[in-house]
PDB file of N, CA and C in Angstrom:
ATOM      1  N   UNK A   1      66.409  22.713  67.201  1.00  0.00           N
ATOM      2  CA  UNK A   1      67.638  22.063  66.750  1.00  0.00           C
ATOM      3  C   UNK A   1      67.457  21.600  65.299  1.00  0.00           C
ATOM      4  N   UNK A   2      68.295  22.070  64.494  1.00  0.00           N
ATOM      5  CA  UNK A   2      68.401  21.621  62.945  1.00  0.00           C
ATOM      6  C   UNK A   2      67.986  19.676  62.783  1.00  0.00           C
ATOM      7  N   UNK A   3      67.152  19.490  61.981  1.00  0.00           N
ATOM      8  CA  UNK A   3      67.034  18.000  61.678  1.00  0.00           C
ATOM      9  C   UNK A   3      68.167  17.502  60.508  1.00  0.00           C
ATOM     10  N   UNK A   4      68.827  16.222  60.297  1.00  0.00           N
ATOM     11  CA  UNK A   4      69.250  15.585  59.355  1.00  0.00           C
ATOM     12  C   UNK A   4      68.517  15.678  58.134  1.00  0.00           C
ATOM     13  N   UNK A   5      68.992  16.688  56.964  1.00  0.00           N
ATOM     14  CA  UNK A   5      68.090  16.204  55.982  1.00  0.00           C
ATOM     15  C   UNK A   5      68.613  14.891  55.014  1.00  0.00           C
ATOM     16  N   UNK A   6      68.017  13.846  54.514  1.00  0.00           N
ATOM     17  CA  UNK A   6      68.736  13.279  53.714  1.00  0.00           C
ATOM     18  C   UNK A   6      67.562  12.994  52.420  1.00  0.00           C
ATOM     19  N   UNK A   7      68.418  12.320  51.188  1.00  0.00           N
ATOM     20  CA  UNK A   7      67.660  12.131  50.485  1.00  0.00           C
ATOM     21  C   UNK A   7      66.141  10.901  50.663  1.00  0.00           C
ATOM     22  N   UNK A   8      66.310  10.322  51.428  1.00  0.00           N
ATOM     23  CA  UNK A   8      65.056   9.397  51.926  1.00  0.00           C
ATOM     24  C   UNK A   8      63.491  10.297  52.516  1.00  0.00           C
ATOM     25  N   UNK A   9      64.372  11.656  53.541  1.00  0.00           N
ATOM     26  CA  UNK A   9      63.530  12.521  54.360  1.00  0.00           C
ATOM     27  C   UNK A   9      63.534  13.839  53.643  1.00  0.00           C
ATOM     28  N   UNK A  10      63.685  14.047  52.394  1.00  0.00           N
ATOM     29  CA  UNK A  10      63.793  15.540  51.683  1.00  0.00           C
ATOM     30  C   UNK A  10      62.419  15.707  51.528  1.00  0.00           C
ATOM     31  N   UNK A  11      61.827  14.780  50.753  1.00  0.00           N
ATOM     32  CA  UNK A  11      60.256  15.059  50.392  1.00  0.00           C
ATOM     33  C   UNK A  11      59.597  15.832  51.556  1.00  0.00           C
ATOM     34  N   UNK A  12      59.825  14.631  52.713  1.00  0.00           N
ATOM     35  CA  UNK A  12      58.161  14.536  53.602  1.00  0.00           C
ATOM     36  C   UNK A  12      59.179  16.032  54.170  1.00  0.00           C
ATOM     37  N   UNK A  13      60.681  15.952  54.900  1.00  0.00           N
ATOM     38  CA  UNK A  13      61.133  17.314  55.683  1.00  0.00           C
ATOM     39  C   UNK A  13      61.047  18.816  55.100  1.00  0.00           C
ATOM     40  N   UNK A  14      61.074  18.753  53.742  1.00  0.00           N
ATOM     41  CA  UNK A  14      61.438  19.915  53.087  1.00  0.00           C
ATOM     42  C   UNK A  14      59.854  20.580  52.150  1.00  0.00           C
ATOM     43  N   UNK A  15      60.393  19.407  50.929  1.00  0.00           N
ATOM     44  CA  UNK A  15      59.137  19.849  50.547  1.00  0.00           C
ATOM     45  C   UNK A  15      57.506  19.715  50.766  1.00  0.00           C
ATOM     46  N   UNK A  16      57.196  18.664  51.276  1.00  0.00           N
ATOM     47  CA  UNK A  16      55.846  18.710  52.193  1.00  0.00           C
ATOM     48  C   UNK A  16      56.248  19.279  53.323  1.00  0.00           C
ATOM     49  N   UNK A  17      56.826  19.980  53.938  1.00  0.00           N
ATOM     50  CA  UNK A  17      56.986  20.801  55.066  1.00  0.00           C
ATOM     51  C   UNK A  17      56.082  21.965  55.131  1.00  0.00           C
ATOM     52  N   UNK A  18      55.039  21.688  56.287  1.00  0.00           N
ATOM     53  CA  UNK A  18      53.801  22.936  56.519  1.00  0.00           C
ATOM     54  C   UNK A  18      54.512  24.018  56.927  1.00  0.00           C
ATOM     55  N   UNK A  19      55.754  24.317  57.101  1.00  0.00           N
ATOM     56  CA  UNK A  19      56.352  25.517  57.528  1.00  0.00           C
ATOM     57  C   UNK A  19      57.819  25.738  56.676  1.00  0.00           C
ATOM     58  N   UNK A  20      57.925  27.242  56.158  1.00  0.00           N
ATOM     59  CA  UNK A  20      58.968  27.354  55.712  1.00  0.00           C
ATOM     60  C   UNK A  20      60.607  26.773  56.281  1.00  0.00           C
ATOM     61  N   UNK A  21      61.582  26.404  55.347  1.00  0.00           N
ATOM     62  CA  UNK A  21      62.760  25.437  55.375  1.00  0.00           C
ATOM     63  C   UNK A  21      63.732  25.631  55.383  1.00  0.00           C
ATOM     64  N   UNK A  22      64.770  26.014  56.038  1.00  0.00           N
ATOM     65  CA  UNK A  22      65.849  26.238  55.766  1.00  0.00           C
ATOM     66  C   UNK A  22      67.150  24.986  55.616  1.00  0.00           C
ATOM     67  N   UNK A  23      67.449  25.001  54.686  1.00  0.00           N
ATOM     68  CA  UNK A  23      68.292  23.600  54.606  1.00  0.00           C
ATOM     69  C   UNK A  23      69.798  24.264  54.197  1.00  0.00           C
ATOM     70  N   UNK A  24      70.545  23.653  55.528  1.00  0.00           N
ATOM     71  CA  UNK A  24      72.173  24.134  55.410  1.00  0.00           C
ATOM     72  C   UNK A  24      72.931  22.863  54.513  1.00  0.00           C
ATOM     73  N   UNK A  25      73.858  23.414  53.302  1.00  0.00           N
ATOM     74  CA  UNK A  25      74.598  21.689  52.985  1.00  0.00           C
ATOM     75  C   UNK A  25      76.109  22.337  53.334  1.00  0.00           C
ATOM     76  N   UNK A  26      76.485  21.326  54.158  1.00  0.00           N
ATOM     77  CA  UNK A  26      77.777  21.659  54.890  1.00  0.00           C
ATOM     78  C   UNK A  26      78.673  20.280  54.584  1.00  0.00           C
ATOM     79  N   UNK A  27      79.984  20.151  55.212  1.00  0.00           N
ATOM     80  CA  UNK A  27      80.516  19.102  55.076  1.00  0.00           C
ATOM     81  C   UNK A  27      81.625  19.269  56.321  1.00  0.00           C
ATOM     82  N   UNK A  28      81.835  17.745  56.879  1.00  0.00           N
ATOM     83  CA  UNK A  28      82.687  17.615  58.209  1.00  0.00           C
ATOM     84  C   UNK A  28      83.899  18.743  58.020  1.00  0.00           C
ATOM     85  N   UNK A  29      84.482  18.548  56.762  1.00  0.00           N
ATOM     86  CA  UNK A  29      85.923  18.803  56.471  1.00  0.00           C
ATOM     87  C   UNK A  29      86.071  20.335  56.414  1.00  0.00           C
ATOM     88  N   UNK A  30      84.988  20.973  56.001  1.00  0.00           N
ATOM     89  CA  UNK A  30      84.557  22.201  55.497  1.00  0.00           C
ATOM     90  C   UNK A  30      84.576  23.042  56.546  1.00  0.00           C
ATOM     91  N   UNK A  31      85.994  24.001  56.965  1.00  0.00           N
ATOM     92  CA  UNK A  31      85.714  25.169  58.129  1.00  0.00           C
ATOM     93  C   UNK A  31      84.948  25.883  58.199  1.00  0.00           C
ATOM     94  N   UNK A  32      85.020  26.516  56.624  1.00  0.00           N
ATOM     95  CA  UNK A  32      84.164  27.788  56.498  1.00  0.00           C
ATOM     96  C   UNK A  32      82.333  27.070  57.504  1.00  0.00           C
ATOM     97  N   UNK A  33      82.039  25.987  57.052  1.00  0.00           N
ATOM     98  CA  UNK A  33      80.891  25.246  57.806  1.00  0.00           C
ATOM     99  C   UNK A  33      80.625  25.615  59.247  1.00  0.00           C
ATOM    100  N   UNK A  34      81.975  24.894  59.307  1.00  0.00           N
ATOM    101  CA  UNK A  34      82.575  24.677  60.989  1.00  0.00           C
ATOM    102  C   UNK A  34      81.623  26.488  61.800  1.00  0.00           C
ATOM    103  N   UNK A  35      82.260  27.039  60.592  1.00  0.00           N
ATOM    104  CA  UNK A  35      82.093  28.854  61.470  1.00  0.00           C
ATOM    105  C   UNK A  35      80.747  29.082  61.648  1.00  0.00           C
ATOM    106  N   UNK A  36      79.639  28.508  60.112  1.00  0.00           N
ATOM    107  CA  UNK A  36      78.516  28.667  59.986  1.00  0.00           C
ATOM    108  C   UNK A  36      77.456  28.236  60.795  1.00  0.00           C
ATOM    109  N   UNK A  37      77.646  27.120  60.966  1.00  0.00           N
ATOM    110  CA  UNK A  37      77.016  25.979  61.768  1.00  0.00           C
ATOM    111  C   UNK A  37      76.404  27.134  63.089  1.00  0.00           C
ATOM    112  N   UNK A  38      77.193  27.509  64.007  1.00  0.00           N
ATOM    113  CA  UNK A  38      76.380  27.772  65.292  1.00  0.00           C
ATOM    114  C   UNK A  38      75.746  29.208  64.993  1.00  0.00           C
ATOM    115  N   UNK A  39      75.653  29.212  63.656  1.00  0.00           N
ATOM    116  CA  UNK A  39      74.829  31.225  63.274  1.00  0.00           C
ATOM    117  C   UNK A  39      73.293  30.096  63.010  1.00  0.00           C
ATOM    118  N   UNK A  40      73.131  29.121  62.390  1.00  0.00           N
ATOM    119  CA  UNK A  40      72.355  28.749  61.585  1.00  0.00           C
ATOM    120  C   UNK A  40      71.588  27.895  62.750  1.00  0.00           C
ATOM    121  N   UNK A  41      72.343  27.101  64.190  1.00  0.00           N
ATOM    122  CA  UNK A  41      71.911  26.784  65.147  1.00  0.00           C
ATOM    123  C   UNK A  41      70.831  27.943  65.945  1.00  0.00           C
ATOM    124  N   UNK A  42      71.649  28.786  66.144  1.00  0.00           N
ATOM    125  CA  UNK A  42      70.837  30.470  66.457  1.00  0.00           C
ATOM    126  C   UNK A  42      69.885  30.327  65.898  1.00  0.00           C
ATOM    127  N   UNK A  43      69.747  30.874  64.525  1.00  0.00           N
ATOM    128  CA  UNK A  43      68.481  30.634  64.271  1.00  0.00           C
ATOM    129  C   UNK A  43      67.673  30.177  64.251  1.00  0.00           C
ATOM    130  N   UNK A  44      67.792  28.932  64.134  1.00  0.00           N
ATOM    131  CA  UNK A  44      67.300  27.567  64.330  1.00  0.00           C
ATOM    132  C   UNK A  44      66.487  27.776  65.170  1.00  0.00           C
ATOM    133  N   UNK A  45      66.941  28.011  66.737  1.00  0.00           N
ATOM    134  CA  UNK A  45      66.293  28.697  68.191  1.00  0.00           C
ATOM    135  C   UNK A  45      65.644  29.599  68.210  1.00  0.00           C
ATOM    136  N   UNK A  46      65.798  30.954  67.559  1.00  0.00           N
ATOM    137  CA  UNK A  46      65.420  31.988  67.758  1.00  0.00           C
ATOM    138  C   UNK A  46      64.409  32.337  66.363  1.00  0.00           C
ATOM    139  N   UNK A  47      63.883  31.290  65.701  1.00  0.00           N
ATOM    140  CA  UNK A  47      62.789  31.631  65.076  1.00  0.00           C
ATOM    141  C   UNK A  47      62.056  29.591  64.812  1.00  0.00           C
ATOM    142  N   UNK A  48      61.204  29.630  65.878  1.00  0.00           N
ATOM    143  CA  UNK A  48      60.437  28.731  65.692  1.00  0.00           C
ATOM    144  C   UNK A  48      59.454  28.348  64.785  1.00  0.00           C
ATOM    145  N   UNK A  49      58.845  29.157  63.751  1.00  0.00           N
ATOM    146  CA  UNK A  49      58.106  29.164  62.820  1.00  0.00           C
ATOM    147  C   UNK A  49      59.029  28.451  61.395  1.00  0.00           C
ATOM    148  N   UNK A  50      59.603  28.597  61.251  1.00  0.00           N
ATOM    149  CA  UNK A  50      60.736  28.105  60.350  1.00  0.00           C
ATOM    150  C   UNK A  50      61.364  26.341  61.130  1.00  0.00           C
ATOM    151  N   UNK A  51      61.389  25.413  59.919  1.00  0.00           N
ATOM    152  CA  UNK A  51      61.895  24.461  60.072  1.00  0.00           C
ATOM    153  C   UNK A  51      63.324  24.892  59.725  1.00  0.00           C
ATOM    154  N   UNK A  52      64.759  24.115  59.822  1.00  0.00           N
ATOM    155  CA  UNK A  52      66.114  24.208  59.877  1.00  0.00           C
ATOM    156  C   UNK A  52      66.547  22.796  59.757  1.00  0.00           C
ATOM    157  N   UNK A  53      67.331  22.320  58.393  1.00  0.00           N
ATOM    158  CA  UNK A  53      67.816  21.070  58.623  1.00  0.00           C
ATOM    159  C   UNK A  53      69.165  21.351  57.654  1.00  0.00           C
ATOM    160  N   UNK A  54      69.806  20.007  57.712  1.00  0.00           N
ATOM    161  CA  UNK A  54      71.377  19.878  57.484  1.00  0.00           C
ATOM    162  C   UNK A  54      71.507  18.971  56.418  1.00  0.00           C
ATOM    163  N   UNK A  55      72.176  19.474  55.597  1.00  0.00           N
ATOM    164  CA  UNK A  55      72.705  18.583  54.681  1.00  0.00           C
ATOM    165  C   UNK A  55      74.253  18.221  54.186  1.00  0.00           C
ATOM    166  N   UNK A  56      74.586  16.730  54.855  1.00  0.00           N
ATOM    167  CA  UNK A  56      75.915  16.439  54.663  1.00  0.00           C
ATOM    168  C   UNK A  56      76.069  16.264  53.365  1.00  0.00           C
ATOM    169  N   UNK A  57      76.558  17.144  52.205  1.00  0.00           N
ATOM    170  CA  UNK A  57      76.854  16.914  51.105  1.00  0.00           C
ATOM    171  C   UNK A  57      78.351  15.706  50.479  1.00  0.00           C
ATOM    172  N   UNK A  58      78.812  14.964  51.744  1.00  0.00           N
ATOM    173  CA  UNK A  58      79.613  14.141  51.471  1.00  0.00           C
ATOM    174  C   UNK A  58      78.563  12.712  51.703  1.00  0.00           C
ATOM    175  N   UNK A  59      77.705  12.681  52.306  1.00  0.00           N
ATOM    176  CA  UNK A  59      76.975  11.187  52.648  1.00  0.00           C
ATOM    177  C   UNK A  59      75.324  11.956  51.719  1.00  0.00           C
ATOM    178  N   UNK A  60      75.124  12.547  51.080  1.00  0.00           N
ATOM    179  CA  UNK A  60      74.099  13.158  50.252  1.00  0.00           C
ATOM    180  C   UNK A  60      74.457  13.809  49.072  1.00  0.00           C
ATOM    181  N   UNK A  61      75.358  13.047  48.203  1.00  0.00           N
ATOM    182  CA  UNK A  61      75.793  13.778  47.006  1.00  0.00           C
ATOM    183  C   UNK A  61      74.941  14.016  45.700  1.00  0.00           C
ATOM    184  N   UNK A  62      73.733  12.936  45.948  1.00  0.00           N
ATOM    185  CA  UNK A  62      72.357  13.505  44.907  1.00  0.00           C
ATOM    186  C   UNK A  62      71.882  14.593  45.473  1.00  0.00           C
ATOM    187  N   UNK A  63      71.516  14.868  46.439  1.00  0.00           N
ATOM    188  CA  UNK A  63      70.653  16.100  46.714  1.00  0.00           C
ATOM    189  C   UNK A  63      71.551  16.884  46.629  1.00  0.00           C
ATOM    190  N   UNK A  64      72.794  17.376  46.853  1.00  0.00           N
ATOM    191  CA  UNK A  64      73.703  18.266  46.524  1.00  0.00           C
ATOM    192  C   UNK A  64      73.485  18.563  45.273  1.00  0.00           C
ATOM    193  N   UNK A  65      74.116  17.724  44.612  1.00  0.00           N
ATOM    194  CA  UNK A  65      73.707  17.666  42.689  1.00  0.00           C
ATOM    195  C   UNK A  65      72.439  18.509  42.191  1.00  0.00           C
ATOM    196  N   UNK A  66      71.533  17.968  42.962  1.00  0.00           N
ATOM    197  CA  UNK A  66      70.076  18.368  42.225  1.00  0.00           C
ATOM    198  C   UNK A  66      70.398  19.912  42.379  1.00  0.00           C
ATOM    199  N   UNK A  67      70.296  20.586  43.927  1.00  0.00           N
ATOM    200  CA  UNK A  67      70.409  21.763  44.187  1.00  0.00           C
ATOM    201  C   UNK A  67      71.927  22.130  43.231  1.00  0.00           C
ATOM    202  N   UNK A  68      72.254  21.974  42.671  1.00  0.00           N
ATOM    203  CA  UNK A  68      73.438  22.563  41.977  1.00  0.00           C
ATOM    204  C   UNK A  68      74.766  23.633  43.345  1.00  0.00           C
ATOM    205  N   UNK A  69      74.508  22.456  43.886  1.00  0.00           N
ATOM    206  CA  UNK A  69      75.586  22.978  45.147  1.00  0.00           C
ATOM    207  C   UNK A  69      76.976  22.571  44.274  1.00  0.00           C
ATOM    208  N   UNK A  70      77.636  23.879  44.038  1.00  0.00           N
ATOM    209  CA  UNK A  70      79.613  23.997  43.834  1.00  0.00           C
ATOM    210  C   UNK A  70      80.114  24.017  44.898  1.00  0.00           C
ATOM    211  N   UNK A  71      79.642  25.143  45.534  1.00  0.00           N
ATOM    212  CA  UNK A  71      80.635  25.493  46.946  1.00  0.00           C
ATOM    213  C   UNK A  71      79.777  25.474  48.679  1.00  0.00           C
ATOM    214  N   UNK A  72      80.288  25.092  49.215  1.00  0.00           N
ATOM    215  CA  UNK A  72      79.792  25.224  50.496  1.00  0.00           C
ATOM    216  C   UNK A  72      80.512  25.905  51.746  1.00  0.00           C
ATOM    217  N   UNK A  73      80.217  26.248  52.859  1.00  0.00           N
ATOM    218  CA  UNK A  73      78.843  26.274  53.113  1.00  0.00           C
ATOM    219  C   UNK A  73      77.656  26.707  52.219  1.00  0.00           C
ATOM    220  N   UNK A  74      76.495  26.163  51.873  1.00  0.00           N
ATOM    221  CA  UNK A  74      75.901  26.981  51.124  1.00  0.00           C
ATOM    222  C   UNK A  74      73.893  26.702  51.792  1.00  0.00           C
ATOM    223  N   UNK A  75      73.629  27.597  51.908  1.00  0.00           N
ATOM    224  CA  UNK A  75      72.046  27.996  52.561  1.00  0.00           C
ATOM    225  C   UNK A  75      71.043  27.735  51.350  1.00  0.00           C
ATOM    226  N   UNK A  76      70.017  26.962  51.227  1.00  0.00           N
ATOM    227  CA  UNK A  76      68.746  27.483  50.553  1.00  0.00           C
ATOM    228  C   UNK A  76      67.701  27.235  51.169  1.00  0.00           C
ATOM    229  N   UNK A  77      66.918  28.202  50.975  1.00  0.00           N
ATOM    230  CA  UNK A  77      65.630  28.633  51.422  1.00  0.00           C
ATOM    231  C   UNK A  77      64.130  27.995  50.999  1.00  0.00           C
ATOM    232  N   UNK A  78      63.712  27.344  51.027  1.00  0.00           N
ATOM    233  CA  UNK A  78      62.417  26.980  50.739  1.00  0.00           C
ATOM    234  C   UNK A  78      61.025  27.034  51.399  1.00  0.00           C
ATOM    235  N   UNK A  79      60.338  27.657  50.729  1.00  0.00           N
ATOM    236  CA  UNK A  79      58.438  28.097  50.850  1.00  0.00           C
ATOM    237  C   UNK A  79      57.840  27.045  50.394  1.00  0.00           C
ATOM    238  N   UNK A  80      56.636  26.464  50.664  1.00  0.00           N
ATOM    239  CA  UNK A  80      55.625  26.118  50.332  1.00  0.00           C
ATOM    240  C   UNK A  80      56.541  24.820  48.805  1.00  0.00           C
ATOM    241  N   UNK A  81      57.499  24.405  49.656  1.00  0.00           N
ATOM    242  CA  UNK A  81      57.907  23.390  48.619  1.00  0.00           C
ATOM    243  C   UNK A  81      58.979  23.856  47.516  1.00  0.00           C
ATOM    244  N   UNK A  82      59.329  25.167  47.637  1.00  0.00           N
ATOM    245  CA  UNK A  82      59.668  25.793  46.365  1.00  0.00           C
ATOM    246  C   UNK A  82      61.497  26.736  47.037  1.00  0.00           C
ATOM    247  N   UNK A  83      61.917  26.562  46.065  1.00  0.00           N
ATOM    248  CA  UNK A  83      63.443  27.219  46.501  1.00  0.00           C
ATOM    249  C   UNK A  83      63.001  28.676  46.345  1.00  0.00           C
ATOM    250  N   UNK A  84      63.169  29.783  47.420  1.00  0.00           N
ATOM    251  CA  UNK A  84      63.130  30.560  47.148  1.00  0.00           C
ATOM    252  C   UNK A  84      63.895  31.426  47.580  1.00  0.00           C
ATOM    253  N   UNK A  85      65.571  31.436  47.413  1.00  0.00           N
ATOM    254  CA  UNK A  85      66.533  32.528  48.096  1.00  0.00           C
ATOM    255  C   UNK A  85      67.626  31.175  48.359  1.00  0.00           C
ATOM    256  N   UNK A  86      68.650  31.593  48.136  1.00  0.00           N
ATOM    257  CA  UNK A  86      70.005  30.593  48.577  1.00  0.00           C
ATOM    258  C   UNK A  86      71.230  31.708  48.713  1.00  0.00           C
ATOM    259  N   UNK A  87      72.163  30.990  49.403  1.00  0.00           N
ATOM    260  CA  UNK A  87      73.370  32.031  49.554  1.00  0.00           C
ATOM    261  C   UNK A  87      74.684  31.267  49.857  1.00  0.00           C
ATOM    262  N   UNK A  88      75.390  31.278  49.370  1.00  0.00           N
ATOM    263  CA  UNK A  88      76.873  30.722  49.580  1.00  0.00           C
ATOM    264  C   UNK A  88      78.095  31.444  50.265  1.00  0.00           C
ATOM    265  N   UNK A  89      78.591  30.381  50.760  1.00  0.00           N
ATOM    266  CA  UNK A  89      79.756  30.837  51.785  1.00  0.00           C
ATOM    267  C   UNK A  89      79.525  31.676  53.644  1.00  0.00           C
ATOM    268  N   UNK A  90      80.266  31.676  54.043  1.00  0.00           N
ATOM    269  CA  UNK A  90      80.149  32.558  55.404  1.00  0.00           C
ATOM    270  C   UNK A  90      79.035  33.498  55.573  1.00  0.00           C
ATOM    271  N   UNK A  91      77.546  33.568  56.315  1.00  0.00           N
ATOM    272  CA  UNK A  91      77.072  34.721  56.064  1.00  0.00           C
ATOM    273  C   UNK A  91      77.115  35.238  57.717  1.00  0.00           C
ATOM    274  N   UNK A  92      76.331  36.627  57.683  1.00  0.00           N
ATOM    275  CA  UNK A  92      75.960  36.888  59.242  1.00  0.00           C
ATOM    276  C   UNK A  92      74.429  35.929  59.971  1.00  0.00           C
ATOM    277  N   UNK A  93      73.813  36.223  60.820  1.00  0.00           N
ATOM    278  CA  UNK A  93      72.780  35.832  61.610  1.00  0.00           C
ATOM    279  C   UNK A  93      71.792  37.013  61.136  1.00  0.00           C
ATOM    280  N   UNK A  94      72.044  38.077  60.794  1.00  0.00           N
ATOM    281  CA  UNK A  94      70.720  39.256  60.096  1.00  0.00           C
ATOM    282  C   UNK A  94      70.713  38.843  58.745  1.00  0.00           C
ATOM    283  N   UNK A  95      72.108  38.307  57.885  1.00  0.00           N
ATOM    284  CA  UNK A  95      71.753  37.992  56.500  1.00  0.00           C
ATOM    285  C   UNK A  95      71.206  36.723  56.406  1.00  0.00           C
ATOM    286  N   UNK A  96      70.869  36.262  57.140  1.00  0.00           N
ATOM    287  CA  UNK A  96      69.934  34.716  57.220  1.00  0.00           C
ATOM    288  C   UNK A  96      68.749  35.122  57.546  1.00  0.00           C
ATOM    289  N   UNK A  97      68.726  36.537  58.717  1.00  0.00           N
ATOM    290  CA  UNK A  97      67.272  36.675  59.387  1.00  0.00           C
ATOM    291  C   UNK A  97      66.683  37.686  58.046  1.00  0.00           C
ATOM    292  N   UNK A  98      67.187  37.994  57.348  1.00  0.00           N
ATOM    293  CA  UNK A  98      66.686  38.843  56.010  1.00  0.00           C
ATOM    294  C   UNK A  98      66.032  37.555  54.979  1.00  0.00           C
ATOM    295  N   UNK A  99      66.795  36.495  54.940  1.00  0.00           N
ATOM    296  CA  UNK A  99      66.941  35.720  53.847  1.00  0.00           C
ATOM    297  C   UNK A  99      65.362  34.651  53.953  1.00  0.00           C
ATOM    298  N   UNK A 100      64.870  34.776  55.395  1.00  0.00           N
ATOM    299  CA  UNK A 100      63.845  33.960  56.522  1.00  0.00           C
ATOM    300  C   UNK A 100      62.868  35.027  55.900  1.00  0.00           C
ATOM    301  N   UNK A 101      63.080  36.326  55.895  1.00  0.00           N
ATOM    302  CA  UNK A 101      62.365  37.336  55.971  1.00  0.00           C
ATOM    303  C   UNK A 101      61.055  37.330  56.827  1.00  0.00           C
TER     304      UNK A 101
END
């Protein structure tokens, strides 16, 4: 199950994270989200090696900022502390399982 990321838990969840990260920034209001949400739950499940957390970009508007989030839904990917792959808007469950690689 995806964890809450917020700016208090970004460090120790994301970037000290011993396992690669996937961090969704979504927002209540946001359908396109609404659609995303249970592809990104899937995964979430179906690849345990990978951490998965959430970012409410309406109650987290610095960490939005930093990541230079415009539009959402929007996915980024992080290794070993480091952004590596992001993607915006609606994707599939293989273009996430590509993006995990």
């Amino acid at each position: 199950m995806p964890i809450e990321i917020t700016a208090e838990n970004f460090e120790q969840e994301v970037l000290n994270s011993d396992k690669p990260v996937l961090v969704d920034f979504w927002a209540a209001w946001c359908s396109p989200c609404r659609m995303l949400s249970p592809v990104v739950d899937e995964v979430a499940e179906a690849h345990p090696e990978i951490k998965v957390g959430k970012v409410n970009v309406d109650e987290q508007g610095e960490l939005a900022a930093k990541f230079g989030v415009q539009s959402i839904p929007m996915l980024v990917f992080f290794k070993d502390g480091k952004n590596v792959d992001s993607s915006v808007g609606v994707v599939t469950k293989s273009a996430i399982e590509k993006m995990i690689g």
